[in-house]
C-alpha atoms as a PDB file:
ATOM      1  CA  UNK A   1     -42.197  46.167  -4.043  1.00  0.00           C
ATOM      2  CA  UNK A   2     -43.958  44.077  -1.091  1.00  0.00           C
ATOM      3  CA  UNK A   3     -43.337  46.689   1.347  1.00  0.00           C
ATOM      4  CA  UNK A   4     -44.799  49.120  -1.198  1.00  0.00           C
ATOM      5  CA  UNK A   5     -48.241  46.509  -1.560  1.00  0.00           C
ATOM      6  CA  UNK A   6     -48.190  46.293   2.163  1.00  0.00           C
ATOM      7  CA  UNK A   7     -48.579  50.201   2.579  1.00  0.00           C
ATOM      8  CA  UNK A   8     -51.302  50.286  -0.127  1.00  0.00           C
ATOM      9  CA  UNK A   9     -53.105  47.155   1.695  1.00  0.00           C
ATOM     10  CA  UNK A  10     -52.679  48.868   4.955  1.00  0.00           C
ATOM     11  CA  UNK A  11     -54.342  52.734   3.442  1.00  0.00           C
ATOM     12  CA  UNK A  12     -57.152  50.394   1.826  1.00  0.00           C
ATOM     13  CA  UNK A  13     -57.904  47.906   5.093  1.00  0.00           C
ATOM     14  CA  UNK A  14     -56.401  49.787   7.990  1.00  0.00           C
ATOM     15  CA  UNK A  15     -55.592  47.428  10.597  1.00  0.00           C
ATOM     16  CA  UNK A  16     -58.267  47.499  13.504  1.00  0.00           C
ATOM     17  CA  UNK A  17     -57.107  48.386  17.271  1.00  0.00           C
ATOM     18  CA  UNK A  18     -58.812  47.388  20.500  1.00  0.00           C
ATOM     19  CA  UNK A  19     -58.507  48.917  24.306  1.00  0.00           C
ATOM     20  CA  UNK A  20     -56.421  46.865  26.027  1.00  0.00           C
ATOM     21  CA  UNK A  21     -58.493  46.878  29.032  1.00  0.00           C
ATOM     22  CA  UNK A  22     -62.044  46.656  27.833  1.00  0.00           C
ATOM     23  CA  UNK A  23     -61.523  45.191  24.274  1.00  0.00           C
ATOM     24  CA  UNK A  24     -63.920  47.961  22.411  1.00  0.00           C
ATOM     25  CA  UNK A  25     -62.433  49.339  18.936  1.00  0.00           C
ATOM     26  CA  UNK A  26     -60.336  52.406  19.646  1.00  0.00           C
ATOM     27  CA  UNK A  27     -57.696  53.832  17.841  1.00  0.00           C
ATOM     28  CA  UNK A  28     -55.363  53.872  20.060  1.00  0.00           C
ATOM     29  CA  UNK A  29     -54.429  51.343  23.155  1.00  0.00           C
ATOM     30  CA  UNK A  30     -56.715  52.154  25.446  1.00  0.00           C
ATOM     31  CA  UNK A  31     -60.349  54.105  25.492  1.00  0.00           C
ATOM     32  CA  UNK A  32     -61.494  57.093  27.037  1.00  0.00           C
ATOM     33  CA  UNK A  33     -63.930  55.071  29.445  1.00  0.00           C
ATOM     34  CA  UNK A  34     -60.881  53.000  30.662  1.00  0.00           C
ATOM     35  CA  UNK A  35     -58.265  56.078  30.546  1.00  0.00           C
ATOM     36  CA  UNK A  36     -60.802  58.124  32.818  1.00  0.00           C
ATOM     37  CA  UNK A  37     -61.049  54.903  35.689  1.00  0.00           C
ATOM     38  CA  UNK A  38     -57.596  55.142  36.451  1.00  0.00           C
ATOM     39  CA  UNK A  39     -56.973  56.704  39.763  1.00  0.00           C
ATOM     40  CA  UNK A  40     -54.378  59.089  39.476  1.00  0.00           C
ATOM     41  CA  UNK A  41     -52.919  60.884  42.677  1.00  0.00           C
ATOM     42  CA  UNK A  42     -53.669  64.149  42.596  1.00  0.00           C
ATOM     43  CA  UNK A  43     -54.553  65.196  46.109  1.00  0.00           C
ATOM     44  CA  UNK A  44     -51.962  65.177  49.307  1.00  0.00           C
ATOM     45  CA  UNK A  45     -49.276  63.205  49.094  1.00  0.00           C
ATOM     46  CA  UNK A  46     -46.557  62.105  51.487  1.00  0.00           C
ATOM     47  CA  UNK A  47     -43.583  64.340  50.907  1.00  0.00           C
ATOM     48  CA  UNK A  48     -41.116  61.393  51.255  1.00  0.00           C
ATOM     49  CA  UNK A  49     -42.656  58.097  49.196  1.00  0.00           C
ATOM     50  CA  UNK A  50     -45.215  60.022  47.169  1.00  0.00           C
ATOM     51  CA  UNK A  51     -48.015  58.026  48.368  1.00  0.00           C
ATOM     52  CA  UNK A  52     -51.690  59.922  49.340  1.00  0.00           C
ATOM     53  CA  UNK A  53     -52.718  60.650  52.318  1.00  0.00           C
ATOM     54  CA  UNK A  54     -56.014  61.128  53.249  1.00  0.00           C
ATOM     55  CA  UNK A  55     -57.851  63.395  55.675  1.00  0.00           C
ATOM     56  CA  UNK A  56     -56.748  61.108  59.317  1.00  0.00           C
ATOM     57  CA  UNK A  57     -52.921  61.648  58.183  1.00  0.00           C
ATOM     58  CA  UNK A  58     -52.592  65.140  59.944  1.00  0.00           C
ATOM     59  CA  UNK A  59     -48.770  65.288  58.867  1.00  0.00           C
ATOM     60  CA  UNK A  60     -47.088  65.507  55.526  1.00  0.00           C
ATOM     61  CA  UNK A  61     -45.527  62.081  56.727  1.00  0.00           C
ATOM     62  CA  UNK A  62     -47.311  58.560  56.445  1.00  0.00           C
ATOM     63  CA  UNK A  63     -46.594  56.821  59.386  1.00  0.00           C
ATOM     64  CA  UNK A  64     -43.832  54.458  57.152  1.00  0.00           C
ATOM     65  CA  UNK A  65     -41.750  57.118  56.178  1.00  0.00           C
ATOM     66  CA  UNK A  66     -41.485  58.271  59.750  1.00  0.00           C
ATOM     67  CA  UNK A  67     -39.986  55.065  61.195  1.00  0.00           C
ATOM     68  CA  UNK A  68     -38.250  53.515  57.980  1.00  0.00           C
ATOM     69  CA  UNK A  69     -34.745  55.272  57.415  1.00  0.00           C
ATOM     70  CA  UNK A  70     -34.795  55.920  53.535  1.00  0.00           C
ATOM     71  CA  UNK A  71     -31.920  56.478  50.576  1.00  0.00           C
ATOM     72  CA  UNK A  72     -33.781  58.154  47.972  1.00  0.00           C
ATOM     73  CA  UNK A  73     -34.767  61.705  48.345  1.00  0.00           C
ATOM     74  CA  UNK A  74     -38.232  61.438  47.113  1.00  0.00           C
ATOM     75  CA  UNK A  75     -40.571  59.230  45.325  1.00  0.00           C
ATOM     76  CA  UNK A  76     -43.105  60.088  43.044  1.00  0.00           C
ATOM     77  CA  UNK A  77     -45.845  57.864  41.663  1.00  0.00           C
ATOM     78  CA  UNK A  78     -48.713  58.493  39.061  1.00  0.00           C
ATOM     79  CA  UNK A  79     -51.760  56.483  40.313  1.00  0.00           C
ATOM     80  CA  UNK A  80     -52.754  54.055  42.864  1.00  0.00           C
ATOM     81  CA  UNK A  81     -52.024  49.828  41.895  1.00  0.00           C
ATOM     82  CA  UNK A  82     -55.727  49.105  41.671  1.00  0.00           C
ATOM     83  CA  UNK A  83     -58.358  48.729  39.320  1.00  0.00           C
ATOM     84  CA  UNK A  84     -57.484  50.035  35.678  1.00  0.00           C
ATOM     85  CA  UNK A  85     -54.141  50.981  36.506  1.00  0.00           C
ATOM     86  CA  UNK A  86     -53.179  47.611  38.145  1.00  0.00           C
ATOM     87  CA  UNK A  87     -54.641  46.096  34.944  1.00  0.00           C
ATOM     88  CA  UNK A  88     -52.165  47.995  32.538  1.00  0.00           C
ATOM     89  CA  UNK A  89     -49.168  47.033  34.457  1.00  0.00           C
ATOM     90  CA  UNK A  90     -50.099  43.730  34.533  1.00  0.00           C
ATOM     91  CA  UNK A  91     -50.757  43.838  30.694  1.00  0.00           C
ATOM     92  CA  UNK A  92     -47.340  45.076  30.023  1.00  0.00           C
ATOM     93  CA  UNK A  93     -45.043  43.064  32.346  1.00  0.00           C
ATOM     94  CA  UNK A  94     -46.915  39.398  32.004  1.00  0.00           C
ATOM     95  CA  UNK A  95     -49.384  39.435  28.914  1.00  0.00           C
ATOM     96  CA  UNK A  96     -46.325  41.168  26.944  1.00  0.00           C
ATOM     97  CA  UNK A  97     -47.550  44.240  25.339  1.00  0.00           C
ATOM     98  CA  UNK A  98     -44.831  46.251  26.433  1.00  0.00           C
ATOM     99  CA  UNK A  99     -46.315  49.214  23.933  1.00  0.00           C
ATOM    100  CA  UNK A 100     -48.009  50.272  26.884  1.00  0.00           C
ATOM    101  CA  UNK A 101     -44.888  51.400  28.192  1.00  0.00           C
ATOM    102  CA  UNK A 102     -45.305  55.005  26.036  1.00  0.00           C
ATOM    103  CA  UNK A 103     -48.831  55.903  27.798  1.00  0.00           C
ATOM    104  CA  UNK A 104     -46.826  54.942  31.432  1.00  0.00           C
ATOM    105  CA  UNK A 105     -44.225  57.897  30.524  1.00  0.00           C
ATOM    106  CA  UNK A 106     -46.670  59.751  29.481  1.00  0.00           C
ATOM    107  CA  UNK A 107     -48.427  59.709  32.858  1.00  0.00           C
ATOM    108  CA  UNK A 108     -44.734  60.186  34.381  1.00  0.00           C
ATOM    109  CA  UNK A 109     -44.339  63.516  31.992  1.00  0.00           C
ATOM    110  CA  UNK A 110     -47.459  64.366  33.337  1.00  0.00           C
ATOM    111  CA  UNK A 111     -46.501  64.146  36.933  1.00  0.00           C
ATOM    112  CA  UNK A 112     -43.295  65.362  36.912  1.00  0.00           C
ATOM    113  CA  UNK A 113     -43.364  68.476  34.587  1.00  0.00           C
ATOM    114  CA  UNK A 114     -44.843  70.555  37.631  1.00  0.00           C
ATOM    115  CA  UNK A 115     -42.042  69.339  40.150  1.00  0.00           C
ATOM    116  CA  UNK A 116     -38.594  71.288  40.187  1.00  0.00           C
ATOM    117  CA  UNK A 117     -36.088  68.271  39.822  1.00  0.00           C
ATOM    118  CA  UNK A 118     -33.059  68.901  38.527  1.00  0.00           C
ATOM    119  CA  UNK A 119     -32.202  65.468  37.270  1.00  0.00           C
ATOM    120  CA  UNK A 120     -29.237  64.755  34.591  1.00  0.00           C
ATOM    121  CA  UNK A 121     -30.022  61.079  33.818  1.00  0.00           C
ATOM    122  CA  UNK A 122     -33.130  58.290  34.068  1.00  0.00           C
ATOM    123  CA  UNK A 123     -31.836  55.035  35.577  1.00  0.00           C
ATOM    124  CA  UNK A 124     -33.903  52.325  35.243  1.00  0.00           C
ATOM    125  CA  UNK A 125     -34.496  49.588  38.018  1.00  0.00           C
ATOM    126  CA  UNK A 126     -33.115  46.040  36.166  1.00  0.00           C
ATOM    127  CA  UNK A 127     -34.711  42.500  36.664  1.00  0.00           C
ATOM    128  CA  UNK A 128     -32.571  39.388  37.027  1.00  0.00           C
ATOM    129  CA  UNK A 129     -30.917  37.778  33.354  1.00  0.00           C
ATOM    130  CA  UNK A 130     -33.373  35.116  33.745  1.00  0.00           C
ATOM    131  CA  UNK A 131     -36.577  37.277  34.527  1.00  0.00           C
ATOM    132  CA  UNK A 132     -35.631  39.340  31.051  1.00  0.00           C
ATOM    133  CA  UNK A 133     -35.197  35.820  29.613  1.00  0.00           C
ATOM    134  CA  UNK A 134     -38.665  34.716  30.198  1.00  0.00           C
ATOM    135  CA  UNK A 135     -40.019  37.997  29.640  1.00  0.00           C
ATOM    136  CA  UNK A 136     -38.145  39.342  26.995  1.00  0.00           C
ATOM    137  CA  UNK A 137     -38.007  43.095  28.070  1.00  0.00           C
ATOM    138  CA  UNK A 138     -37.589  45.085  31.023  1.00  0.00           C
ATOM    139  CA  UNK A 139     -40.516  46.829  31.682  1.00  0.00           C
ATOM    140  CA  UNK A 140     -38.441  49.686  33.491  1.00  0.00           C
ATOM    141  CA  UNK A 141     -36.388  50.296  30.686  1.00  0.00           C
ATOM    142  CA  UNK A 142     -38.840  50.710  28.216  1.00  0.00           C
ATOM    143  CA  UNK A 143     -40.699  52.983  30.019  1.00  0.00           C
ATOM    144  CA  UNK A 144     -37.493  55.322  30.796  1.00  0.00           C
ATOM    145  CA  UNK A 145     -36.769  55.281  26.950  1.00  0.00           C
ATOM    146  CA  UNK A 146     -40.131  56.292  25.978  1.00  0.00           C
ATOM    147  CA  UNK A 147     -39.717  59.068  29.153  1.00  0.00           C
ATOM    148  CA  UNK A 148     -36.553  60.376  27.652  1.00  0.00           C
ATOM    149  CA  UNK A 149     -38.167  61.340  24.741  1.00  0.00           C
ATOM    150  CA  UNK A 150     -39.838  63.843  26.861  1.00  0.00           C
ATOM    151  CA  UNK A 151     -37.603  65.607  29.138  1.00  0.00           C
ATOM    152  CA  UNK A 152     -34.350  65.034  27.114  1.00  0.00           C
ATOM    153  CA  UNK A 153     -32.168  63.401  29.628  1.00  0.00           C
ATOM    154  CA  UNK A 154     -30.099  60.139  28.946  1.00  0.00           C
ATOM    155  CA  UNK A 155     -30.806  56.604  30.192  1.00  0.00           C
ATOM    156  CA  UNK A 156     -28.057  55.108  32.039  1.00  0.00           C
ATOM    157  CA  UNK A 157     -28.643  50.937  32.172  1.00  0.00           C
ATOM    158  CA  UNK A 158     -26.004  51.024  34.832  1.00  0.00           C
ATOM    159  CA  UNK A 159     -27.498  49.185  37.605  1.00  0.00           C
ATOM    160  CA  UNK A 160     -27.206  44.779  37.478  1.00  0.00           C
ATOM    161  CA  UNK A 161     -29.429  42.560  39.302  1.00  0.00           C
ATOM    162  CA  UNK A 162     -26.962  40.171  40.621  1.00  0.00           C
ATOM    163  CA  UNK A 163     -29.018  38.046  43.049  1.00  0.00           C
ATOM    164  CA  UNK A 164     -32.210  36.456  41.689  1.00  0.00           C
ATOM    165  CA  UNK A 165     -34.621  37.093  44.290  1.00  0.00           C
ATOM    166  CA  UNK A 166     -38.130  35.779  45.451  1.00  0.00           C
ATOM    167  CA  UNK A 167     -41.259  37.581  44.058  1.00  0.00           C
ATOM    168  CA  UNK A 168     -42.193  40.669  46.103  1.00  0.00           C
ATOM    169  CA  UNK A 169     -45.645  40.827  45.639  1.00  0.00           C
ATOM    170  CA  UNK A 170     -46.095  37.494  48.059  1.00  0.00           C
ATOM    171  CA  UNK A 171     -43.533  39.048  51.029  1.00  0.00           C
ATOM    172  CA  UNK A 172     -44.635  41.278  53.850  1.00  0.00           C
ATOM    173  CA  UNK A 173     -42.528  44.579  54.478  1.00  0.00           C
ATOM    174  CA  UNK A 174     -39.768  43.107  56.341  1.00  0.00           C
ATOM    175  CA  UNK A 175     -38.832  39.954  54.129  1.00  0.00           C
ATOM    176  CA  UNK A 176     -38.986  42.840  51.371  1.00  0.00           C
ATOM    177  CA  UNK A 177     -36.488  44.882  52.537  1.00  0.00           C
ATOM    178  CA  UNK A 178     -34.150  41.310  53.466  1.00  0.00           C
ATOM    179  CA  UNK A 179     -34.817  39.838  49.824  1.00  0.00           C
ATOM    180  CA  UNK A 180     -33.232  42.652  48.012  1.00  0.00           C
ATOM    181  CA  UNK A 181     -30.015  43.306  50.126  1.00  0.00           C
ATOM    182  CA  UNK A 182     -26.970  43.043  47.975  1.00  0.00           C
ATOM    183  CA  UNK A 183     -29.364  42.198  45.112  1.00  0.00           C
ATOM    184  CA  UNK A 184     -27.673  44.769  42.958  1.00  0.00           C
ATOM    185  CA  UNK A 185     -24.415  46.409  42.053  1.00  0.00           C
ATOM    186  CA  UNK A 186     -23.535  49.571  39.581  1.00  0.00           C
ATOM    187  CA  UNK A 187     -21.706  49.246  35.790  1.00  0.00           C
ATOM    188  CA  UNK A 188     -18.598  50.835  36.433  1.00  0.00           C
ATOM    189  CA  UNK A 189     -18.270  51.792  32.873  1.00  0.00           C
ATOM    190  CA  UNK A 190     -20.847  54.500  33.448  1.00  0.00           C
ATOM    191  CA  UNK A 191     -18.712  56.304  35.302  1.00  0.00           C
ATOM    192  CA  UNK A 192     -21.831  57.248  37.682  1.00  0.00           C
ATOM    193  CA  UNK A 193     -20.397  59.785  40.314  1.00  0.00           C
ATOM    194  CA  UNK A 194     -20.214  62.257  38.040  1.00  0.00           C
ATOM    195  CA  UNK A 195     -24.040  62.595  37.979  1.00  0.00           C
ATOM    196  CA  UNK A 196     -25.065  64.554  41.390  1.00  0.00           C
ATOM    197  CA  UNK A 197     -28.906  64.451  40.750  1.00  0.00           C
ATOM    198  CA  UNK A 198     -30.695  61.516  39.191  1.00  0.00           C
ATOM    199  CA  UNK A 199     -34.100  59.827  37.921  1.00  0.00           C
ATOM    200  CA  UNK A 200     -34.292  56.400  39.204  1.00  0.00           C
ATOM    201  CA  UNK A 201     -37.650  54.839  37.541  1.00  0.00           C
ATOM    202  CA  UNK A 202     -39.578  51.667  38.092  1.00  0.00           C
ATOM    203  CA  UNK A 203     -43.113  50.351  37.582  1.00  0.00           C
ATOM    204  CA  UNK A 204     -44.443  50.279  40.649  1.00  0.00           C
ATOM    205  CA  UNK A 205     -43.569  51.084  44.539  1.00  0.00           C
ATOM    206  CA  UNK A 206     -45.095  49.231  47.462  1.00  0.00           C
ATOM    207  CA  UNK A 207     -43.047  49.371  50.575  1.00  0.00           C
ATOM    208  CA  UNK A 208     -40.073  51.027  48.910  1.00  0.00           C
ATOM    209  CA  UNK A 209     -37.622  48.464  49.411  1.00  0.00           C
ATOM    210  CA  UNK A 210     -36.676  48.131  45.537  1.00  0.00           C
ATOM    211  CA  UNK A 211     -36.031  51.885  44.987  1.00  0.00           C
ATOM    212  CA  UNK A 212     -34.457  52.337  48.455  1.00  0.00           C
ATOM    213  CA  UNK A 213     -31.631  49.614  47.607  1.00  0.00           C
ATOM    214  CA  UNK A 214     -31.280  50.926  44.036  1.00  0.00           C
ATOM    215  CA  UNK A 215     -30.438  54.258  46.060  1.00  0.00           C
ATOM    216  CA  UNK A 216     -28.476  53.460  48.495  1.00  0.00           C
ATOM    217  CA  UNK A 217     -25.822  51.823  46.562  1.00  0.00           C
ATOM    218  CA  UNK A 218     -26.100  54.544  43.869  1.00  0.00           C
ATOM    219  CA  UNK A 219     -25.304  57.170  46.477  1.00  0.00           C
ATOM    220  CA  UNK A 220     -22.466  54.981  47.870  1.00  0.00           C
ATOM    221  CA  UNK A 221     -21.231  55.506  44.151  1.00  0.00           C
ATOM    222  CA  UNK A 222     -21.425  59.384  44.397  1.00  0.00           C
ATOM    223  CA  UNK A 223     -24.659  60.196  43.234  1.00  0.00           C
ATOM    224  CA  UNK A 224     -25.646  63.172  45.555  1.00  0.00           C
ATOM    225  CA  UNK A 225     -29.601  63.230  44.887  1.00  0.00           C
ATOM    226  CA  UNK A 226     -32.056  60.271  43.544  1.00  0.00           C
ATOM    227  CA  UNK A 227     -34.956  61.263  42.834  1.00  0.00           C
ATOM    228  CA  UNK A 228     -37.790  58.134  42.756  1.00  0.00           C
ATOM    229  CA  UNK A 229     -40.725  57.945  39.612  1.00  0.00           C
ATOM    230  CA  UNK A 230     -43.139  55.075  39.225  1.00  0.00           C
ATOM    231  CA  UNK A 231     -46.326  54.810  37.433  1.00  0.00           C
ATOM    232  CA  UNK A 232     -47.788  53.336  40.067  1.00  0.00           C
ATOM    233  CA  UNK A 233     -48.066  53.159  44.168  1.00  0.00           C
ATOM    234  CA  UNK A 234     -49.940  51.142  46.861  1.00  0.00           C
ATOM    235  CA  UNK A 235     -51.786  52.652  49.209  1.00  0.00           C
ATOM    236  CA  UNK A 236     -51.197  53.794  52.803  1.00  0.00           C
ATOM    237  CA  UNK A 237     -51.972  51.101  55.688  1.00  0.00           C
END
């Protein structure tokens, strides 16, 4: 009976919804003026960590991916982590909205529908028991189950964070790659080398060194391919 007065109460004063960036009435989460500041990638990118290149990068290389040895096979990112796009990250991980996970795969659709990647699962990159404590979610594994709705592969929540680690965002590129070393280790339940080719997915790549570890000690596991997806990327320095 309440739920039945609730629907009626809902028809008669439909709730109102706001952008989440701007804060102008929208049905929806975000508005078209917001949506259409993001800064997807759409022009050349490098063909290892996904990342554009502009018009001084005369190779299909940045200069990184020449010099840094990685595990995954290639990374793939929406839009650049500024502006807009920063913004709705940050709204999902530390203002916890994580509805805003269902517009990030639907940016990842978006990118990856064009590229021929013959994944069989999504793996999402986990945070530490204590970061999902204070946070309540992990933003990586909302996002893959919202992607999995689209291209119809299963999410494997076989990766553990075993090592709490310091904050990337404050490290430089080489105390990066140090503070994630034997930071994670694979669910043997999932029986993961019997997946050659597979989706590893996070929220946002800077230097790489997340991802890379993720793949490394999924390949040592048997996974022949990993393909990388994020919704978002830094730039090239």
């Amino acid at each position: 009976m309440h739920k039945a007065i609730s629907t009626f109460l809902n028809i008669l004063y439909p709730k109102k919804s706001f952008c989440c960036i701007c804060g102008c009435e929208i049905s929806g989460v975000i508005c078209e003026v917001c949506l259409g500041s993001i800064r997807h990638i759409n022009g050349r990118m490098c063909f290892k960590c996904g990342k554009s290149l502009n018009d001084s990068y005369q190779e299909g290389y940045c200069p990184n991916c020449y010099t840094v040895p990685y595990y995954f096979d290639r990374a793939y990112s929406c839009f650049e982590y500024e502006g807009t796009g920063k913004e709705l990250i940050h709204k999902m991980k530390y203002e916890g909205k994580p509805e805003l996970g269902r517009l990030l795969a639907r940016f990842m659709h978006q990118r990856l529908r064009h590229e021929d990647i013959q994944a069989e699962a999504i793996i999402p990159v986990p945070i530490h028991p204590n970061k999902y404590s204070k946070r309540g979610f992990n933003q990586a594994y909302i996002i893959a189950q919202h992607l999995r709705e689209y291209i119809k592969l299963p999410v494997l929540d076989c990766i553990k964070r075993v090592k709490e680690t310091k904050e990337q965002y404050n490290l430089d590129k080489y105390q990066r790659s140090i503070n994630v070393i034997d930071a994670f280790s694979i669910e043997m339940l999932y029986n993961i080398n019997k997946y050659n080719n597979v989706l590893l997915l996070d929220d946002i790549y800077t230097t790489g060194s997340t991802v890379n570890e993720c793949s490394r000690i999924l390949k040592n596991h048997g996974v022949k391919a990993v393909y990388v997806i994020t919704a978002a990327t830094g730039s090239n320095t």
